[in-house]
C-alpha atoms as a PDB file:
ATOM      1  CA  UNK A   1       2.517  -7.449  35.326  1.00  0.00           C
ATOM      2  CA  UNK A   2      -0.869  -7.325  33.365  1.00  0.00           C
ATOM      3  CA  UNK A   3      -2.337 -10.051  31.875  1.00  0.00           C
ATOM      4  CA  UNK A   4      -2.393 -11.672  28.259  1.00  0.00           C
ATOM      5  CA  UNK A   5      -5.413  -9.921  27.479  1.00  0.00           C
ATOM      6  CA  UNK A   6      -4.717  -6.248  29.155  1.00  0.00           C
ATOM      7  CA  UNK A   7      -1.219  -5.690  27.623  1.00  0.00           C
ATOM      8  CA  UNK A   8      -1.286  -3.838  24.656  1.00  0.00           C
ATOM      9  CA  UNK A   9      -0.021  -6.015  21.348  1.00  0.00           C
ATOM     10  CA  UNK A  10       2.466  -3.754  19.578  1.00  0.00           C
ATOM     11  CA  UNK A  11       4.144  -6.538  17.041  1.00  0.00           C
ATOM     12  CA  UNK A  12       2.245  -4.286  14.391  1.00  0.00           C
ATOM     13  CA  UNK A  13       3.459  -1.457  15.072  1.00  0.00           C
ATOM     14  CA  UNK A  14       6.739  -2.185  14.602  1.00  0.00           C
ATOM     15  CA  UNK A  15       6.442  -2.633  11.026  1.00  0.00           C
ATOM     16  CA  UNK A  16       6.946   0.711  10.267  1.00  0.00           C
ATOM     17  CA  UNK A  17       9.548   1.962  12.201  1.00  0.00           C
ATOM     18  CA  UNK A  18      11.447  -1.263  11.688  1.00  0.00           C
ATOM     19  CA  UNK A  19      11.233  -0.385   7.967  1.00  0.00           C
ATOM     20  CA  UNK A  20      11.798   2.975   8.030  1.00  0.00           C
ATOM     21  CA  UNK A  21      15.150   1.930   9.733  1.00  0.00           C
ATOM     22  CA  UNK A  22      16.284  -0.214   7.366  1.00  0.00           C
ATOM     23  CA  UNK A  23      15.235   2.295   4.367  1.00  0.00           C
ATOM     24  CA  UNK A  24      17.773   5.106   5.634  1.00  0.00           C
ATOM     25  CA  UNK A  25      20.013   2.061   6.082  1.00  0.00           C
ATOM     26  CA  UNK A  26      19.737   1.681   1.933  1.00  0.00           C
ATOM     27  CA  UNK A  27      19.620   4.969   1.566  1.00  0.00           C
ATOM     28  CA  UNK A  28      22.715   5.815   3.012  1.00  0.00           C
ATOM     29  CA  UNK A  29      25.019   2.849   1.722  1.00  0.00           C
ATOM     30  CA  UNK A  30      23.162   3.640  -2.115  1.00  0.00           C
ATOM     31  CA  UNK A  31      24.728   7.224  -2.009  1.00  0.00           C
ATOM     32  CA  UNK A  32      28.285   6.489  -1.310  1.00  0.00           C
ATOM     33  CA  UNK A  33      29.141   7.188  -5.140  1.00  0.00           C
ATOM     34  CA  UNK A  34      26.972  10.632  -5.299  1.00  0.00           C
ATOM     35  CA  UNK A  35      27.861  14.313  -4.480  1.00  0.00           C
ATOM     36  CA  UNK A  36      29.710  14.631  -0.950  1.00  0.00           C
ATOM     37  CA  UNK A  37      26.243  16.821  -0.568  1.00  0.00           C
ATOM     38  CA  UNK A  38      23.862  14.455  -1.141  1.00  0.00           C
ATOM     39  CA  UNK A  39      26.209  11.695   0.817  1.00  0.00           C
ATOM     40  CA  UNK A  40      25.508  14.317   3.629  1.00  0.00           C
ATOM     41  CA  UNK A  41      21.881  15.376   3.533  1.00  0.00           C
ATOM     42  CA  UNK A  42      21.467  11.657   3.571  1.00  0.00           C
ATOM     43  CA  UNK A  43      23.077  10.864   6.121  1.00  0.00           C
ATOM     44  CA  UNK A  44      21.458  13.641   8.193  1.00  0.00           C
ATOM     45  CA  UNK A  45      17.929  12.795   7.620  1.00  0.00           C
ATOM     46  CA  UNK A  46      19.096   8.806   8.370  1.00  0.00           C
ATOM     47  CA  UNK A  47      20.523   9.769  11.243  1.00  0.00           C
ATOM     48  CA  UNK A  48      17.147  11.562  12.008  1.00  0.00           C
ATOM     49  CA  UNK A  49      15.126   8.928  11.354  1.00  0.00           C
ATOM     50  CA  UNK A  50      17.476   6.108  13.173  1.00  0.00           C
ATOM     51  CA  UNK A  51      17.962   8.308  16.142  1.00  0.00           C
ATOM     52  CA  UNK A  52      13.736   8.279  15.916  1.00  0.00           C
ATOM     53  CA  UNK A  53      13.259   4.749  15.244  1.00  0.00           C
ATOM     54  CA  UNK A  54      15.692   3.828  18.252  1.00  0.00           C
ATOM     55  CA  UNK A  55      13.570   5.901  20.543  1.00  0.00           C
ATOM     56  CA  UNK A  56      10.459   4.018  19.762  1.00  0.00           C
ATOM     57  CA  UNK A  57      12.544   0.761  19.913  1.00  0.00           C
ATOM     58  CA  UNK A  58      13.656   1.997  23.591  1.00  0.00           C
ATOM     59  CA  UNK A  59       9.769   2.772  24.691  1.00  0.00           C
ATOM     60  CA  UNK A  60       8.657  -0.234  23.101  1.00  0.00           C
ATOM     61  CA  UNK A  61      10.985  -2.691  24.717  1.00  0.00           C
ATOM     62  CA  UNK A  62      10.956  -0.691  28.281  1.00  0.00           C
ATOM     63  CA  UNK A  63       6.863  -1.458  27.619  1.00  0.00           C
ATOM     64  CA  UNK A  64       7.642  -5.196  27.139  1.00  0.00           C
ATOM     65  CA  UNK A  65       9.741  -5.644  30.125  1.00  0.00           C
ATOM     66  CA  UNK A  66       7.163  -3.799  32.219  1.00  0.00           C
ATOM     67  CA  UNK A  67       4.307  -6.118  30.897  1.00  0.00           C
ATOM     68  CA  UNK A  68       2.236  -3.357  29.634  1.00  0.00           C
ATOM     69  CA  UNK A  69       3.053  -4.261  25.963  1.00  0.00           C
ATOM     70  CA  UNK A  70       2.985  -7.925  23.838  1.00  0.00           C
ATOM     71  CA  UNK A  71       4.565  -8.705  20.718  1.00  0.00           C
ATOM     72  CA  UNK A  72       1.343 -10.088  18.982  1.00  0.00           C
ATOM     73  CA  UNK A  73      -0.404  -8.087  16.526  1.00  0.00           C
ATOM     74  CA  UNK A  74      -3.739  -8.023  17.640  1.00  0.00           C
ATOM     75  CA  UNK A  75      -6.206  -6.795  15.148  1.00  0.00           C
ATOM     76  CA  UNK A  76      -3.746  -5.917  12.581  1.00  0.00           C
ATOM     77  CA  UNK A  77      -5.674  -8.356  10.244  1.00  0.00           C
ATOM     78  CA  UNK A  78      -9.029  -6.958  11.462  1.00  0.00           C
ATOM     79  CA  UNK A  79     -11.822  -9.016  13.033  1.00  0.00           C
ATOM     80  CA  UNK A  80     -11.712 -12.415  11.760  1.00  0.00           C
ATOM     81  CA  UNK A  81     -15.671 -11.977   9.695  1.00  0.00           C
ATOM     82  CA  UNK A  82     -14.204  -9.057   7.364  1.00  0.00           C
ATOM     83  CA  UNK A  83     -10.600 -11.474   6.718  1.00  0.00           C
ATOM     84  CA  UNK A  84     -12.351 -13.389   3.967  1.00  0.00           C
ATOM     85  CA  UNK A  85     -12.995 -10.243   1.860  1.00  0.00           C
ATOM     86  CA  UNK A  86      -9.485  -8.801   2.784  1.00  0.00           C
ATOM     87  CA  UNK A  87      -8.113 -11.801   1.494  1.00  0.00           C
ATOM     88  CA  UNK A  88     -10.294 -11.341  -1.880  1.00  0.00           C
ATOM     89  CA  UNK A  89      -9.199  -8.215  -1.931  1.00  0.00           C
ATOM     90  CA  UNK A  90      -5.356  -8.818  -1.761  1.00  0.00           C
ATOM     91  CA  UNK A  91      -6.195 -11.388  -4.280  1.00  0.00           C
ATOM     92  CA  UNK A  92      -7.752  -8.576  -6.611  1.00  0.00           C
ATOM     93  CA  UNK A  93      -4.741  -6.401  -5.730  1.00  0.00           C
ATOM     94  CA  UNK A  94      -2.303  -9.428  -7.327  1.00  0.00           C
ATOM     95  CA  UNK A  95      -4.341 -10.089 -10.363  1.00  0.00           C
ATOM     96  CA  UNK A  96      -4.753  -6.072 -11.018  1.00  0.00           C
ATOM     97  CA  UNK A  97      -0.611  -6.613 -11.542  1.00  0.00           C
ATOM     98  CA  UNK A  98      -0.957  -9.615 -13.399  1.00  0.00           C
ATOM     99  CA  UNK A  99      -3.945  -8.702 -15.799  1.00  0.00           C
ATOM    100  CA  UNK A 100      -3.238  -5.211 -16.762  1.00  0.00           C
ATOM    101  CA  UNK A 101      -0.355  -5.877 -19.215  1.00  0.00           C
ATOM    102  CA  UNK A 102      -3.484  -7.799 -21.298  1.00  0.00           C
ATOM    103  CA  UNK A 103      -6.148  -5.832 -20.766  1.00  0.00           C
ATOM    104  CA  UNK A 104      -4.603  -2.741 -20.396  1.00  0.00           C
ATOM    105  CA  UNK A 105      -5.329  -0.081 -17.583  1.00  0.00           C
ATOM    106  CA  UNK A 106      -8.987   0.916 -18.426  1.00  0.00           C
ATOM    107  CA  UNK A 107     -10.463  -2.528 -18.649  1.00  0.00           C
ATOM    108  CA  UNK A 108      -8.312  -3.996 -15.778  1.00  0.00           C
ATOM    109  CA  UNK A 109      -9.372  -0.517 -13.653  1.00  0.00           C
ATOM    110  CA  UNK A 110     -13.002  -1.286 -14.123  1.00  0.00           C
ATOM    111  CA  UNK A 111     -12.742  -5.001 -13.973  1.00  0.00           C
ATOM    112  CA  UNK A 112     -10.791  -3.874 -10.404  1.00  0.00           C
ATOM    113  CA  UNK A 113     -13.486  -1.662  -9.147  1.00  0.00           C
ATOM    114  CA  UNK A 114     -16.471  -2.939 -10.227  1.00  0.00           C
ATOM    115  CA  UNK A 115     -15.285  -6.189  -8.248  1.00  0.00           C
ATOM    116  CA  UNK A 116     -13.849  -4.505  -5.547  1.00  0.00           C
ATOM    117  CA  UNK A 117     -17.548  -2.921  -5.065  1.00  0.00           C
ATOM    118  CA  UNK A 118     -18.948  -6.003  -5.237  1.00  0.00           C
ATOM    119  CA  UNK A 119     -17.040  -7.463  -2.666  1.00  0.00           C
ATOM    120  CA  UNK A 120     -17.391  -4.542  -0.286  1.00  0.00           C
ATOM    121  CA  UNK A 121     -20.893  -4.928  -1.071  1.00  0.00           C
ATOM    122  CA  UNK A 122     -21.869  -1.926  -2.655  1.00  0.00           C
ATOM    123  CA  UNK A 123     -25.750  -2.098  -4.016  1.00  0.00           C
ATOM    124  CA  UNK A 124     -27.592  -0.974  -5.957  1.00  0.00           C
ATOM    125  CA  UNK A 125     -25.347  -3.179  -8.506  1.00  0.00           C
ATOM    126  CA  UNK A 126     -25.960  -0.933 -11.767  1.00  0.00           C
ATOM    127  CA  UNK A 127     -24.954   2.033  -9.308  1.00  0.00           C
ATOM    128  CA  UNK A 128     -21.523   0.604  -8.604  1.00  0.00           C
ATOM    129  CA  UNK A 129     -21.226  -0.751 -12.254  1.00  0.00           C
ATOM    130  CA  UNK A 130     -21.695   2.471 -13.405  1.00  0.00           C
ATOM    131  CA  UNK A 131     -19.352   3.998 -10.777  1.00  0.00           C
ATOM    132  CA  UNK A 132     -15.925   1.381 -11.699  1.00  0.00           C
ATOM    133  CA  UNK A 133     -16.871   2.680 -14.797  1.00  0.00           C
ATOM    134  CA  UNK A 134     -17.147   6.831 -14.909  1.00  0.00           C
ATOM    135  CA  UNK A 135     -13.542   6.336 -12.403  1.00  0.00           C
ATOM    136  CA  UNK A 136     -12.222   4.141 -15.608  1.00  0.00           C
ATOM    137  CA  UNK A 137     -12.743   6.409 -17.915  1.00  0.00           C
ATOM    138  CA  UNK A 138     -12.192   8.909 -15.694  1.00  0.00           C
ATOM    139  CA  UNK A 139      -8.800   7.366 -15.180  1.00  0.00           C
ATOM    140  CA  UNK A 140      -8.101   6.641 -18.835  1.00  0.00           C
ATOM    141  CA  UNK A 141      -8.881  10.274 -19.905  1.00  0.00           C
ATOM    142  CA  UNK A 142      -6.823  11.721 -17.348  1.00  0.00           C
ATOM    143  CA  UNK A 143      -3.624   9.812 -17.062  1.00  0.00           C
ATOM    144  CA  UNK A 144      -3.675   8.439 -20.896  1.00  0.00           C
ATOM    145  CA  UNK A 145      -5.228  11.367 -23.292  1.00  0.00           C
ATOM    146  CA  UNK A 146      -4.321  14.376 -20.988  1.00  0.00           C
ATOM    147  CA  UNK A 147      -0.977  13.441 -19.148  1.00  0.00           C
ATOM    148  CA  UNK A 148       0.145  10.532 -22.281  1.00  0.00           C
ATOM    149  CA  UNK A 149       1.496   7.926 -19.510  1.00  0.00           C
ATOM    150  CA  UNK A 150       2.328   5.074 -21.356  1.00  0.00           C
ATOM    151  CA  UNK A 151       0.553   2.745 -19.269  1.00  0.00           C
ATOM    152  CA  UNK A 152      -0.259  -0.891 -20.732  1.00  0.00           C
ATOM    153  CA  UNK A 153      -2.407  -0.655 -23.218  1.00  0.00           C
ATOM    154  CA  UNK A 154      -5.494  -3.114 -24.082  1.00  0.00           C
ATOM    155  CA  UNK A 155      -8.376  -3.252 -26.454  1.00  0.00           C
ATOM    156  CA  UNK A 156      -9.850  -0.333 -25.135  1.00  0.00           C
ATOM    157  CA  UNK A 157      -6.881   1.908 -25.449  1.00  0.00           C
ATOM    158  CA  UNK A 158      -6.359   0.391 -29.281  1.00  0.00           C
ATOM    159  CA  UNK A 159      -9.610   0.829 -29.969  1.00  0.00           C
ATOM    160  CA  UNK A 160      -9.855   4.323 -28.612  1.00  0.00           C
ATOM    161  CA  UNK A 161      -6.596   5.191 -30.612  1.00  0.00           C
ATOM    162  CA  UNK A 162      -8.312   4.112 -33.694  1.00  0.00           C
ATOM    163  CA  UNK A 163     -10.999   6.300 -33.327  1.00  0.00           C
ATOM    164  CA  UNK A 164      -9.532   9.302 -32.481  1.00  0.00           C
END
């Protein structure tokens, strides 16, 4: 048996398989009322991917009774001096969702980006200012004038409406 430090942590990499498990769980029992042919290609590919996910399941606890794996998740949250600005940058993720029904998507996008450079400490400052906001406009012009998605739209997105 290896040591704490020499086995190999594997709790994070169980996150996807574990989900992708219980997806073509859902998927399956959400179908029942469909097409005998989609009920089947469903229940094909879930069987795929179950038949997968119980393979890796078998390795991984074969590992852990071997000692060669642990359940922690050892840098899954990266080294503890970058946490702080993952943490700002989850927190920029939830008020993105929370802001852009106000501001709309342009303003939110470049508020997002321009502080999302900042944080990941982009310099020169007017260079990344300038960046968040060509990909803003950028973003407006594309999804909003070209494609019409009806995102959320804010003062710029009235304004720009008024003008052209």
């Amino acid at each position: 048996m290896l040591d704490r430090e020499t086995r190999k942590p594997v709790g994070a990499d169980l996150i996807i398989p574990v989900a992708a498990g219980a997806y073509a769980i859902y998927y399956v029992l959400s179908v029942r009322n469909f097409p005998w042919q989609a009920q089947m290609s469903g229940m094909i590919l879930a069987a795929l991917m179950l038949l997968l996910v119980l393979i890796y399941l078998a390795r991984v606890a074969i590992g852990l009774r071997r000692g060669r794996y642990s359940m922690g998740f050892g840098d899954f949250f990266g080294a503890p001096a970058s946490r702080a600005s993952r943490a700002i940058f989850v927190a920029l993720i939830v008020a993105y969702i929370f802001a852009v029904p106000y501001l709309g998507f342009t303003l939110t996008t470049f508020a997002f980006l321009a502080l999302s450079f900042h944080v990941a400490g982009a310099r020169p400052v007017g260079r990344a200012l300038l960046t968040a906001g060509l990909a803003a406009l950028g973003g407006w012009f594309f999804f909003i004038v070209l494609l019409n998605t009806r995102f959320p739209k804010g003062p710029f997105e009235q304004l720009m409406g008024a003008i052209f």
